[in-house]
Protein backbone atom coordinates (compact mmCIF):
# COMPACT_ATOMS: atom_id res chain seq x y z
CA UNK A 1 12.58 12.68 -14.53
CA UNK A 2 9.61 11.32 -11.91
CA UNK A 3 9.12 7.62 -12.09
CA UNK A 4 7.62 5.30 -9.86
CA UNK A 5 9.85 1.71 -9.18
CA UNK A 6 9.31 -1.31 -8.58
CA UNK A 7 12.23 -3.78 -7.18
CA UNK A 8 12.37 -7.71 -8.20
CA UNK A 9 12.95 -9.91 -5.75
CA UNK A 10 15.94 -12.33 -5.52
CA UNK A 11 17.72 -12.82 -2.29
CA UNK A 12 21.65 -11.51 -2.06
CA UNK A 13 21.11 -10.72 -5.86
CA UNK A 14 18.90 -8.27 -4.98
CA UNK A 15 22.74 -6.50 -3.83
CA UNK A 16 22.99 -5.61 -7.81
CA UNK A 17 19.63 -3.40 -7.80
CA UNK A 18 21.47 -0.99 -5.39
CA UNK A 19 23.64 -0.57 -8.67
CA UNK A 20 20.68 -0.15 -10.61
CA UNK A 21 19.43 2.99 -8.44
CA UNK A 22 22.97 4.29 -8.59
CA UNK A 23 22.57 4.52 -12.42
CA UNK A 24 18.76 5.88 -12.23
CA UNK A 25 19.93 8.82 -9.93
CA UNK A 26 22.95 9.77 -12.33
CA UNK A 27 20.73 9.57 -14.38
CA UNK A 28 18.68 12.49 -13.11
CA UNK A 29 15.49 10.38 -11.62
CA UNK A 30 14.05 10.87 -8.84
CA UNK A 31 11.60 8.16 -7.66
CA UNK A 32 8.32 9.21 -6.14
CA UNK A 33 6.65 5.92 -5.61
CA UNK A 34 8.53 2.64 -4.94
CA UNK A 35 7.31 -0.99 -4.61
CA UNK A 36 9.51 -4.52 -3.68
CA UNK A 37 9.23 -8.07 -3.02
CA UNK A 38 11.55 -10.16 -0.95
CA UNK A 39 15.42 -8.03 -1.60
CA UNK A 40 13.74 -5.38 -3.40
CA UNK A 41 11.53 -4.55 -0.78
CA UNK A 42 14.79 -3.37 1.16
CA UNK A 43 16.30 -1.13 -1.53
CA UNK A 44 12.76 -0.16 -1.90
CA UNK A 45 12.31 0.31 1.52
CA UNK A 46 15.63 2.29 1.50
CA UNK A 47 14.55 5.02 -1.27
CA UNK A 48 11.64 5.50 0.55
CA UNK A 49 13.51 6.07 3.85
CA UNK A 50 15.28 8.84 1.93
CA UNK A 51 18.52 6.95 1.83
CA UNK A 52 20.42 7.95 -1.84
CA UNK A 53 22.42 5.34 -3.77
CA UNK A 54 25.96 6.18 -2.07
CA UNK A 55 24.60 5.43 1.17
CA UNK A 56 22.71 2.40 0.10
CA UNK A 57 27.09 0.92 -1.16
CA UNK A 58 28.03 1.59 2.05
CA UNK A 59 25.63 -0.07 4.19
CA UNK A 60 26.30 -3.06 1.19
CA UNK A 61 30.17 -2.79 1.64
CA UNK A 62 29.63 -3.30 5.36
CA UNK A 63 27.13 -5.89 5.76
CA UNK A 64 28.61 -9.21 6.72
CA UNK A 65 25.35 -11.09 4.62
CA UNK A 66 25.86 -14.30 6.34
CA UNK A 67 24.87 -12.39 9.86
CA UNK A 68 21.54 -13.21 8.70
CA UNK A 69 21.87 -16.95 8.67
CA UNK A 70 21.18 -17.13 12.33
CA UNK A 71 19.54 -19.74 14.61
CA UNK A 72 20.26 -21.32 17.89
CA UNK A 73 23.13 -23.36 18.61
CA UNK A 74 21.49 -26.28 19.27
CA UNK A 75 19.79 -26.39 15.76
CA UNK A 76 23.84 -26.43 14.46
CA UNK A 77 24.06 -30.23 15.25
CA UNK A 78 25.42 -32.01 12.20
CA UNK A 79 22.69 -32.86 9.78
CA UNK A 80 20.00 -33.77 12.33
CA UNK A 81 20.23 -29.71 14.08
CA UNK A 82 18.76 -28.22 10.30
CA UNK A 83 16.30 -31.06 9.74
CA UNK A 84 14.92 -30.90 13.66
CA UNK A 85 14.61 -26.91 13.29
CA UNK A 86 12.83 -26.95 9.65
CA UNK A 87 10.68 -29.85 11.02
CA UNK A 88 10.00 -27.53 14.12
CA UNK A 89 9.75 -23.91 12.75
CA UNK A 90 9.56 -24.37 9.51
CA UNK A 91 12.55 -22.84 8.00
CA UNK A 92 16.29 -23.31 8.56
CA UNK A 93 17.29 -19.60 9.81
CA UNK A 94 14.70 -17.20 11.84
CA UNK A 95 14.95 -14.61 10.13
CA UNK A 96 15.27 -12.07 13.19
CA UNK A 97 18.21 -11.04 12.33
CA UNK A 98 17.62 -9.52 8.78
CA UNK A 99 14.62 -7.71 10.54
CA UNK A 100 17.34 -6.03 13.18
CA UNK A 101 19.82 -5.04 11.12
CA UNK A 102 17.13 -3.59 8.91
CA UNK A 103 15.05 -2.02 11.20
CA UNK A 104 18.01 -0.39 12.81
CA UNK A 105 18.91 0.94 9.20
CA UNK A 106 16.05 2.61 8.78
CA UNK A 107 15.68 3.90 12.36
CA UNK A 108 18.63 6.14 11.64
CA UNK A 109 16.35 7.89 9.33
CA UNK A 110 13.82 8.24 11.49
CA UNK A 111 11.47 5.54 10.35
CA UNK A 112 10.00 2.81 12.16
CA UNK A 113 6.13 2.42 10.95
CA UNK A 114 4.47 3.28 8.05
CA UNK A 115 3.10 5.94 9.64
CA UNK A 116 6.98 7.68 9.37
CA UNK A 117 6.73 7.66 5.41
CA UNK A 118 4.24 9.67 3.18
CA UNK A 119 0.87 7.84 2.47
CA UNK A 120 1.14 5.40 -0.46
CA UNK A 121 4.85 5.73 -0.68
CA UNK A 122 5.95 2.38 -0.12
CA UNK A 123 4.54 -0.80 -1.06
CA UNK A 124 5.78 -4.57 0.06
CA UNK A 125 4.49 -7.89 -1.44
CA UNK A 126 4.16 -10.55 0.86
CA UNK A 127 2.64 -14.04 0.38
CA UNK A 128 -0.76 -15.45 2.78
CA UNK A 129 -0.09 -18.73 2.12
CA UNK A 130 -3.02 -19.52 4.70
CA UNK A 131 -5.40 -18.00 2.66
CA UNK A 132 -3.66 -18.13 -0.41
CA UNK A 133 -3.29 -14.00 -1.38
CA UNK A 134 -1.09 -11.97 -2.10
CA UNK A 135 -0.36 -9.17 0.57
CA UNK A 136 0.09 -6.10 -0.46
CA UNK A 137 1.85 -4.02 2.67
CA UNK A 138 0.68 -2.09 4.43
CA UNK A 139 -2.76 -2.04 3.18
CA UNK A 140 -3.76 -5.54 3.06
CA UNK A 141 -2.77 -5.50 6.85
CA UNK A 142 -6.50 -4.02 7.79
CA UNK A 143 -8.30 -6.87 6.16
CA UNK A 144 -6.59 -9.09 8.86
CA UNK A 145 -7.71 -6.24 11.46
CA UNK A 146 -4.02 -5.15 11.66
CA UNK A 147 -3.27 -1.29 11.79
CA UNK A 148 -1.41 -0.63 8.62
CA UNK A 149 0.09 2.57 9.96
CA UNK A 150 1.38 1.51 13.23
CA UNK A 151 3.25 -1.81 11.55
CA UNK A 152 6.77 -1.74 11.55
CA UNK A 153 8.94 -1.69 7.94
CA UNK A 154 11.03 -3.68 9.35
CA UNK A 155 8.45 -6.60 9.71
CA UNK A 156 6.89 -6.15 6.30
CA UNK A 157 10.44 -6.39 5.46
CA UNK A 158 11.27 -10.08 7.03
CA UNK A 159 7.44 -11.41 5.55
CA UNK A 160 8.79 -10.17 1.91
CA UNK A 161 11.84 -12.03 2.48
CA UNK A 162 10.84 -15.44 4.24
CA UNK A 163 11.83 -17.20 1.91
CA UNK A 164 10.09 -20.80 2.49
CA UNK A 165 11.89 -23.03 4.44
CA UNK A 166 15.01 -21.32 4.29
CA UNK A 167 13.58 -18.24 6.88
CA UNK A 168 10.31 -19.26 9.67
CA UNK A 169 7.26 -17.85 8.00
CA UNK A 170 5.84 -14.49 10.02
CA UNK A 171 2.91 -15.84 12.19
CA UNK A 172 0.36 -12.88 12.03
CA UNK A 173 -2.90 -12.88 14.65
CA UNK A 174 -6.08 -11.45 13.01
CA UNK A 175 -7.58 -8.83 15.02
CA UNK A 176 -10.87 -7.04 16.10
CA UNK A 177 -13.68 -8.01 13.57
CA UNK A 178 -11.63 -10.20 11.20
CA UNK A 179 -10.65 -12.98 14.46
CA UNK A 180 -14.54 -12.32 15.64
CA UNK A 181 -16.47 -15.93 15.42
CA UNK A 182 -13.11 -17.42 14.62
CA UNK A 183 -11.13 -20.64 17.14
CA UNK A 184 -8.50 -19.77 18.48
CA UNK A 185 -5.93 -22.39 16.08
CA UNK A 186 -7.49 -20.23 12.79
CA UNK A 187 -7.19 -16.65 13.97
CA UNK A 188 -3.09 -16.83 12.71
CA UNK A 189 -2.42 -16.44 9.61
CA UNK A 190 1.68 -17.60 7.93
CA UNK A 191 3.34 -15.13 5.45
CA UNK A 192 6.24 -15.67 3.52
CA UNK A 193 8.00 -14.54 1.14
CA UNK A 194 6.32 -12.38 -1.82
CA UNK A 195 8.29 -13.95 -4.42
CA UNK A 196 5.78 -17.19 -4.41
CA UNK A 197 2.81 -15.11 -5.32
CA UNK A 198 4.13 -12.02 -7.78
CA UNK A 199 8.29 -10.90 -7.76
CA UNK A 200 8.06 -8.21 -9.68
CA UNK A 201 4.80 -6.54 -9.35
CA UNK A 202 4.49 -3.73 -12.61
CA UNK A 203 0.88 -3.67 -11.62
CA UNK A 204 1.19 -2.20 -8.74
CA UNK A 205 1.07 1.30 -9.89
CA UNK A 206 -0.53 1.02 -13.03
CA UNK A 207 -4.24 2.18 -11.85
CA UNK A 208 -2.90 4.92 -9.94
CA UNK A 209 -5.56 7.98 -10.26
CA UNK A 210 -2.02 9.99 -8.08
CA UNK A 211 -2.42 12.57 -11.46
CA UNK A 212 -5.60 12.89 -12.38
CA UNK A 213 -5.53 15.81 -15.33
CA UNK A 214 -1.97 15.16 -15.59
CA UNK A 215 0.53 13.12 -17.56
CA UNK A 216 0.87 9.54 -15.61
CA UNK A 217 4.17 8.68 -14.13
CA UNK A 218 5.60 6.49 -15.78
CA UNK A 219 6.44 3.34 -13.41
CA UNK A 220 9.99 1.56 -14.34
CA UNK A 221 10.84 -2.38 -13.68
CA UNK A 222 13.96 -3.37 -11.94
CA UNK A 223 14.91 -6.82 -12.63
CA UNK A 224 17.47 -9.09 -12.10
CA UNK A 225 18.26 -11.86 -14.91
CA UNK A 226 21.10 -14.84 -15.52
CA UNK A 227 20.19 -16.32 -12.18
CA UNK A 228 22.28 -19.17 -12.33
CA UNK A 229 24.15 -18.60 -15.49
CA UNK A 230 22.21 -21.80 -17.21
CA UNK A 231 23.94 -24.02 -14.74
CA UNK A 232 21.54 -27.00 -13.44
CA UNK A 233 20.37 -27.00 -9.89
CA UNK A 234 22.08 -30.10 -8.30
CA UNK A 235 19.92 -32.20 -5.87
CA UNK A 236 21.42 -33.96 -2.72
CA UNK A 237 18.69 -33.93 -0.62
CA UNK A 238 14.94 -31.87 0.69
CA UNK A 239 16.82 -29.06 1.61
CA UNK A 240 18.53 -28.71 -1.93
CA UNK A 241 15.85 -29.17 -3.55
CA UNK A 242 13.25 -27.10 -1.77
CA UNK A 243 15.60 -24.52 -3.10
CA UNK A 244 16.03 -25.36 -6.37
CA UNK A 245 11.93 -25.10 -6.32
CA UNK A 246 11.96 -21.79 -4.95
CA UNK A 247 14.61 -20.38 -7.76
CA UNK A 248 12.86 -22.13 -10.36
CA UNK A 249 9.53 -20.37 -9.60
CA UNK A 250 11.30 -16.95 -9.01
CA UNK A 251 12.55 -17.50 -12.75
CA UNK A 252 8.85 -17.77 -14.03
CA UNK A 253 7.01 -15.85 -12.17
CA UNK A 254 5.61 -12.74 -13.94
CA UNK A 255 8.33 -13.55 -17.01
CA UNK A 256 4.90 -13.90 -19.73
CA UNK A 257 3.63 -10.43 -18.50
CA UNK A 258 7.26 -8.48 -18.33
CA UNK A 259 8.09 -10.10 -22.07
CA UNK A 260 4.80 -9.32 -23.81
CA UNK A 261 4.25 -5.83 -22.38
CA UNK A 262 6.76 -4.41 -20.18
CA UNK A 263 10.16 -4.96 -22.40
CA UNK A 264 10.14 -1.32 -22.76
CA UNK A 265 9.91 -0.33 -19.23
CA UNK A 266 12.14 -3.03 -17.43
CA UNK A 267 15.84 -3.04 -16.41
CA UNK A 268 17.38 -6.11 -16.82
CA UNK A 269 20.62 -6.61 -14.16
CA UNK A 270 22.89 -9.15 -15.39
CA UNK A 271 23.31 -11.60 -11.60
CA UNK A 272 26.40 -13.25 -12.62
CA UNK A 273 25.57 -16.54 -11.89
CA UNK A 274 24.89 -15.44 -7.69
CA UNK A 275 22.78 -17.46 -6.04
CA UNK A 276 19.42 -16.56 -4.24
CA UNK A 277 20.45 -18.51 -1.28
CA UNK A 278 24.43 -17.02 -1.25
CA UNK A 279 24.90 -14.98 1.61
CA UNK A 280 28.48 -16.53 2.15
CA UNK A 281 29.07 -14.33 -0.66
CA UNK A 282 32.65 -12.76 -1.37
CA UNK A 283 33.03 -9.07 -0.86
CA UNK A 284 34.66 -9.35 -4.35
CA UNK A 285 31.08 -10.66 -5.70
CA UNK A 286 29.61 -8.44 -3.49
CA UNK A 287 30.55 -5.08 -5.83
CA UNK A 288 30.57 -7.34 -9.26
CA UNK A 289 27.41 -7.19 -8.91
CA UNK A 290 26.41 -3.68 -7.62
CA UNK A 291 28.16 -2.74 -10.54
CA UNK A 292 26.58 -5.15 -12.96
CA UNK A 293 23.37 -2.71 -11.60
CA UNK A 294 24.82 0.68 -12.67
CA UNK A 295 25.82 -0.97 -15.80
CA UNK A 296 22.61 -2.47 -16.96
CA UNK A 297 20.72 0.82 -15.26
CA UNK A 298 23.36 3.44 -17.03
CA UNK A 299 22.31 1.77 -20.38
CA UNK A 300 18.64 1.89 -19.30
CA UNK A 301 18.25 5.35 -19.06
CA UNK A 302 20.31 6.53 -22.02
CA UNK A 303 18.20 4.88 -24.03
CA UNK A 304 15.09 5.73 -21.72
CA UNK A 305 15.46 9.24 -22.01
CA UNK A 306 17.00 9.53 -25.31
CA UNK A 307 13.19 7.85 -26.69
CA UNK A 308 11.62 10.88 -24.85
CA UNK A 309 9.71 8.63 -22.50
């Protein structure tokens, strides 16, 4: 079975959609076209890359997830370190290290740009929040004079994932014709993380003319649900509850259109009560939840395929 996919974003969560993909390939699917935002732009990313489910648990089992929570040691300074580094680049962590670890991931594969993968095969939602669009990588990337096929995955990646405040936004410089007439302080444009503009974008492949004279592919929803197992955020401060903001919208965002006319299409991935935000997480947690994926996905497609979809 041929289905294009598109991955939710939702931080470490986003560990249980590796699950998911485990299911879907027991399953018999094979995935032609794959989308993501923030996490899911990884295991999107992944797929794309070639890399099947097995190898996607072992680079989970051996990821030490709070690698990524890196910044200088002078920003570790009790209480005033954080506030002096958000107040200075505008998020907590850098970010660079999620980009290395990933880009070296995909490397071994043989992929660096978007040039390395198959036209149209992967797509990554990222948010302008100078301009106020969504990005759709690569191919947004020209309108900012940017070549879309030289750009590394690895940097769509950390855009998709900035998650605000937490990660520094990506500083992009417009190029060519789109910087022409333009000062200097308004030729840089700040992405961050897709999740603030669409986190699970079904649309994506919906006007796809890939088949013209033929059956469409069908295009299948990976989503992750119970983010924090109806427990309140609690507030002690900005930091806290810049986050609880972020979750919150994560939780609404695109829930009207997946409810009214995507139930049928959409895995939902029990989270068990994981945070967006957790990358102290336990390797315990860790496979709880890749297997809350290949639960949730092994149910999906029995019942997928059983309707003759």
């Amino acid at each position: 079975m041929l289905i294009n996919a598109v991955f939710e974003g939702g931080g470490v969560k986003g560990i249980s959609l590796a699950g998911a993909v485990k299911a879907a390939e027991d399953a018999g699917v094979v995935f032609n076209r794959v989308a993501g935002t923030s996490s899911g732009s990884i295991v999107a990313a992944l797929l794309a890359a070639g890399f099947t489910a097995g190898e996607m648990s072992e680079i989970i089992k051996t990821t030490p997830f709070q690698s990524f929570l890196h910044r200088a040691p002078i920003f570790n300074a009790k209480i005033i370190g954080p506030a002096v580094r958000l107040l200075l680049k505008k998020g907590l962590y850098s970010g660079e290290a999620l980009e290395y670890w990933i880009h070296h991931i995909l490397r071994s594969k043989g992929i660096r740009t978007f040039s390395d993968l198959p036209a149209g095969k992967l797509m990554i939602i990222a948010s302008d929040i100078t301009n106020g669009k969504i990005l759709v990588l690569p191919g947004d990337l020209a309108k900012l004079g940017i070549d879309p096929a030289a750009f590394e995955v690895s940097k769509a990646i950390r855009m998709s994932t900035s998650i605000p405040y937490f990660f520094d936004p990506v500083i992009l410089r417009m190029c060519g014709k789109a910087a022409r007439g333009k000062a200097f302080k308004d030729q840089f444009v700040y992405v961050v993380d897709g999740g603030l503009l669409s986190n699970l974008p079904l649309w994506l492949f919906d006007d796809s003319a890939e088949n013209f004279g033929q059956p469409p592919i069908q295009t299948i929803g990976f989503q992750m649900v119970g983010r924090s197992s109806g427990r309140p955020h609690v507030i002690r401060g900005p930091i806290s509850m810049l986050t609880a903001m972020f979750e919150t919208m994560l939780s609404a965002h695109d829930e009207r259109y997946i409810e009214q006319v995507n139930r049928f299409r959409t895995i939902k991935i029990p989270t068990l009560g994981v945070g967006t935000t957790q990358f102290h997480i336990t390797p315990e947690e860790t496979m709880e939840l890749y297997e809350s994926g290949v639960q949730a996905g092994t149910k999906f497609f029995a019942r997928f395929k059983g309707s003759g979809s």
